[in-house]
C-alpha atoms as a PDB file:
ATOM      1  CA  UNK A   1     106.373  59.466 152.801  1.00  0.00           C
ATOM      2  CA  UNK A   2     104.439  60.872 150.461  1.00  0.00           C
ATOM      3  CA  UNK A   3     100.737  61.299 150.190  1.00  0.00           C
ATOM      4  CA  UNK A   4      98.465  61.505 147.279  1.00  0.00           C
ATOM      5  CA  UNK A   5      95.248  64.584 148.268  1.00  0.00           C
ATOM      6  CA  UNK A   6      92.117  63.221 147.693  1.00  0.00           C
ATOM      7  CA  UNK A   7      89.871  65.676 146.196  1.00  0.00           C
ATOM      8  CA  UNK A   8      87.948  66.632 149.050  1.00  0.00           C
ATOM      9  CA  UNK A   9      91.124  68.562 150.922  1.00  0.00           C
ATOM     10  CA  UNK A  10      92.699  71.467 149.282  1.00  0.00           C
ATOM     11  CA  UNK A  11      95.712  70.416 146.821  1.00  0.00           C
ATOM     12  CA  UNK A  12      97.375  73.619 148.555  1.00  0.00           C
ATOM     13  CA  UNK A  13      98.570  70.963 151.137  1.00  0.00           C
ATOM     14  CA  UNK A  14     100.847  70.318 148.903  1.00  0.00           C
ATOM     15  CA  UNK A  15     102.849  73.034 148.660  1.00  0.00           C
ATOM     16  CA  UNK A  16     102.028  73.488 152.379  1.00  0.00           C
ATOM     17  CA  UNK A  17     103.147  70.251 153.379  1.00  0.00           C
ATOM     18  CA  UNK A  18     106.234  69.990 151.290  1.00  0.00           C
ATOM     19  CA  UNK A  19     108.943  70.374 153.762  1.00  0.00           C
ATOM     20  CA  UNK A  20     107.406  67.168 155.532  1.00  0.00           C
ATOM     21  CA  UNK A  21     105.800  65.289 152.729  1.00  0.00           C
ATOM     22  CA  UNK A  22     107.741  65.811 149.902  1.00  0.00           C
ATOM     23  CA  UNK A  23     107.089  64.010 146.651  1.00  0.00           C
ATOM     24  CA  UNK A  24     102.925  64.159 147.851  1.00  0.00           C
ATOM     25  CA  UNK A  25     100.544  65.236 145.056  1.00  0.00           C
ATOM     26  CA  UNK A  26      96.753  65.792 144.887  1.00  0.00           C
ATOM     27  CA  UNK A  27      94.348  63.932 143.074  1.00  0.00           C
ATOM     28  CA  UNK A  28      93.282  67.100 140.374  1.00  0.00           C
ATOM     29  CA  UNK A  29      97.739  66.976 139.657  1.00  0.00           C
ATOM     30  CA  UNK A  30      97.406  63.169 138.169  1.00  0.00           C
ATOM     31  CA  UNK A  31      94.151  63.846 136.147  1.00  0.00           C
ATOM     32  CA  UNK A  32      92.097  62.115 138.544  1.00  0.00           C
ATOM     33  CA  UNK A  33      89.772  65.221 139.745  1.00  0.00           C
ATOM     34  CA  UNK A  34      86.990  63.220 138.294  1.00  0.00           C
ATOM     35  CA  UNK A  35      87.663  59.799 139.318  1.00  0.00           C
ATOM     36  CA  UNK A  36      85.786  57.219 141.308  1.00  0.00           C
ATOM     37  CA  UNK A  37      87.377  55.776 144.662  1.00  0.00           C
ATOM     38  CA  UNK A  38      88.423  53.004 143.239  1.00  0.00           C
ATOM     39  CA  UNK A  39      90.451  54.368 140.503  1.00  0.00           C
ATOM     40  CA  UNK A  40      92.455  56.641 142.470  1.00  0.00           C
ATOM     41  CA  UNK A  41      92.659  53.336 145.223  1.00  0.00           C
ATOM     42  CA  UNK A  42      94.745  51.681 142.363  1.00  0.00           C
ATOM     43  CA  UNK A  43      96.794  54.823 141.407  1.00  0.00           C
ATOM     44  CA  UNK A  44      98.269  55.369 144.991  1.00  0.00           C
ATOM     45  CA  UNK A  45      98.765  51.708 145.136  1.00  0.00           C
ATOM     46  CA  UNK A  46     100.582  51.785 141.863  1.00  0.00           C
ATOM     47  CA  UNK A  47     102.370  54.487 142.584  1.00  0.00           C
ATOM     48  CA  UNK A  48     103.257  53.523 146.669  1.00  0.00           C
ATOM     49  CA  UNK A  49     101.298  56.886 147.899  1.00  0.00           C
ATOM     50  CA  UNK A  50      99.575  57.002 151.040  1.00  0.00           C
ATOM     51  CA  UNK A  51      95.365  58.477 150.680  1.00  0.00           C
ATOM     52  CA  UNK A  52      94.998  60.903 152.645  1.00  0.00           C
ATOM     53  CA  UNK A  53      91.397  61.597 152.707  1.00  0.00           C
ATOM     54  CA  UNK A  54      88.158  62.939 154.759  1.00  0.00           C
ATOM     55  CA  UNK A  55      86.023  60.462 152.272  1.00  0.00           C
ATOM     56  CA  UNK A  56      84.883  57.434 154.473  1.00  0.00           C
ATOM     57  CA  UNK A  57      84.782  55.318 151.464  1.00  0.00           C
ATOM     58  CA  UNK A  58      88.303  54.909 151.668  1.00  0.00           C
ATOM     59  CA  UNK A  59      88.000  53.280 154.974  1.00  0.00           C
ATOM     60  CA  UNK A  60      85.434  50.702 153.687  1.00  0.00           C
ATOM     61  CA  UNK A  61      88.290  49.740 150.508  1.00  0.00           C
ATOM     62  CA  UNK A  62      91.275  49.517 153.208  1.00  0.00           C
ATOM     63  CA  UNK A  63      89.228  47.242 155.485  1.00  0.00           C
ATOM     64  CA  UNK A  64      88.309  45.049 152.081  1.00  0.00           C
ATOM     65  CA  UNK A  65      91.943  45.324 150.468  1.00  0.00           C
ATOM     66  CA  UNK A  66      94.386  46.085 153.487  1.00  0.00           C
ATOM     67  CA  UNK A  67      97.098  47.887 152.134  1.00  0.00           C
ATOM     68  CA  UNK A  68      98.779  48.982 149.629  1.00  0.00           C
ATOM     69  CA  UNK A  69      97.945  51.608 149.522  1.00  0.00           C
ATOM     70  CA  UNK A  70      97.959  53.143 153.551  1.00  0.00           C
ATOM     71  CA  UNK A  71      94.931  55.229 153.777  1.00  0.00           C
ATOM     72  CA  UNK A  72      95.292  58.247 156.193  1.00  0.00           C
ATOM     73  CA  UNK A  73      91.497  59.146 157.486  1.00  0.00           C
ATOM     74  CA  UNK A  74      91.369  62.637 158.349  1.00  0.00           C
ATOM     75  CA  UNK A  75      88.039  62.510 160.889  1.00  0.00           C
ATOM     76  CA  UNK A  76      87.283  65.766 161.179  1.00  0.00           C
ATOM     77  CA  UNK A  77      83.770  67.885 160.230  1.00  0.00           C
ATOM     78  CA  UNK A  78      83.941  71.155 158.118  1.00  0.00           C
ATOM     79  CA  UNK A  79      87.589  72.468 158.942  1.00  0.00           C
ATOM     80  CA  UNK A  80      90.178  74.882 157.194  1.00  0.00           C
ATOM     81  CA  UNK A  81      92.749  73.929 155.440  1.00  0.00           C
ATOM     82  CA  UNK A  82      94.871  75.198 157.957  1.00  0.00           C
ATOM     83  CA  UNK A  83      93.637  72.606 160.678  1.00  0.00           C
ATOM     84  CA  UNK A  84      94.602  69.896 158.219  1.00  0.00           C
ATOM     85  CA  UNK A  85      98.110  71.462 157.874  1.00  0.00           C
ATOM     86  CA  UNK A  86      97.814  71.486 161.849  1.00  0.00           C
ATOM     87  CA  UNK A  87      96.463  67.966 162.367  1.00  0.00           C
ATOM     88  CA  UNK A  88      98.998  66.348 159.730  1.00  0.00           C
ATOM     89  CA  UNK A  89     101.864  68.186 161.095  1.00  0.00           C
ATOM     90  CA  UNK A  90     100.804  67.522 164.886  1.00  0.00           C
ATOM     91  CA  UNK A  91     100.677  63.685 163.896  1.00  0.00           C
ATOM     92  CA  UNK A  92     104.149  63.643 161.849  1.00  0.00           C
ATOM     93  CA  UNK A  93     105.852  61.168 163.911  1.00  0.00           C
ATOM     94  CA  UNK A  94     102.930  58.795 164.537  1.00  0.00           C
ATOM     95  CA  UNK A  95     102.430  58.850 160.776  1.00  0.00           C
ATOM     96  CA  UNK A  96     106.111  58.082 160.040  1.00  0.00           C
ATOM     97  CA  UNK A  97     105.540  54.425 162.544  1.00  0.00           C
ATOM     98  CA  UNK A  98     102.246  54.524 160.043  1.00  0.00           C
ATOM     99  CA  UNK A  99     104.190  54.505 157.094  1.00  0.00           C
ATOM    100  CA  UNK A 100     106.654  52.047 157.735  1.00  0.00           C
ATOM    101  CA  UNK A 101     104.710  49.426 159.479  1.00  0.00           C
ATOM    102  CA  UNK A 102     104.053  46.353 157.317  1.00  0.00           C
ATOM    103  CA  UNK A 103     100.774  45.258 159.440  1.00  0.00           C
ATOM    104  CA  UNK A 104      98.453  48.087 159.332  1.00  0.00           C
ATOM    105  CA  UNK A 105      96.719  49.858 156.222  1.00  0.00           C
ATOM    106  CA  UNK A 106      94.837  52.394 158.205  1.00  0.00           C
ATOM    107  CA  UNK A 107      95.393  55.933 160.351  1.00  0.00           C
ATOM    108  CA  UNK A 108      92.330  58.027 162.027  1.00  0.00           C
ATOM    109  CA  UNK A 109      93.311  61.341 162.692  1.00  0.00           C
ATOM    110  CA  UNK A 110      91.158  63.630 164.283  1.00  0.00           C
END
């Protein structure tokens, strides 16, 4: 598994997440700091990442497109860095069924 940061979580995850998620990357790593939904929509499908994101636009282009890519949907208000480390590490193994099943192209976390 590994994820591709959209811009509005911390691209420390990363490095954070690495013993779980190795291979992920954040979108300001690819040159896409700057880029529209949609254009970082086709570089995670190009590139078989999963979004994870807090951006609800996401949700709106997985319901339209299905995936690729998965889109992970971190629901959560204002929150630390550290409570996404918590959230994505409390959810590893329902993520992992995420991942690998064929029918669904979306995961709410909260």
């Amino acid at each position: 598994m590994k994820f591709l940061f959209d811009h509005n979580l911390s691209p420390n995850l990363v490095k954070i997440l690495s013993d779980l998620y190795p291979s992920s990357v954040s979108v300001r790593e690819c040159g896409l700091k700057k880029s529209d939904d949609t254009s970082i929509w086709n570089f995670a499908k190009r590139k078989k990442y999963i979004i994870v994101s807090k951006d609800s636009d996401f949700h709106q282009l997985s319901f339209l497109y299905g995936a690729p890519p998965k889109f992970i949907w971190i629901r959560k208000g204002n929150c630390s860095t550290n409570e996404i480390e918590i959230i994505l590490r409390k959810n590893y193994i329902a993520i992992k069924h995420f991942s690998k099943n064929k029918k669904t192209s979306l995961l709410v976390l909260e």
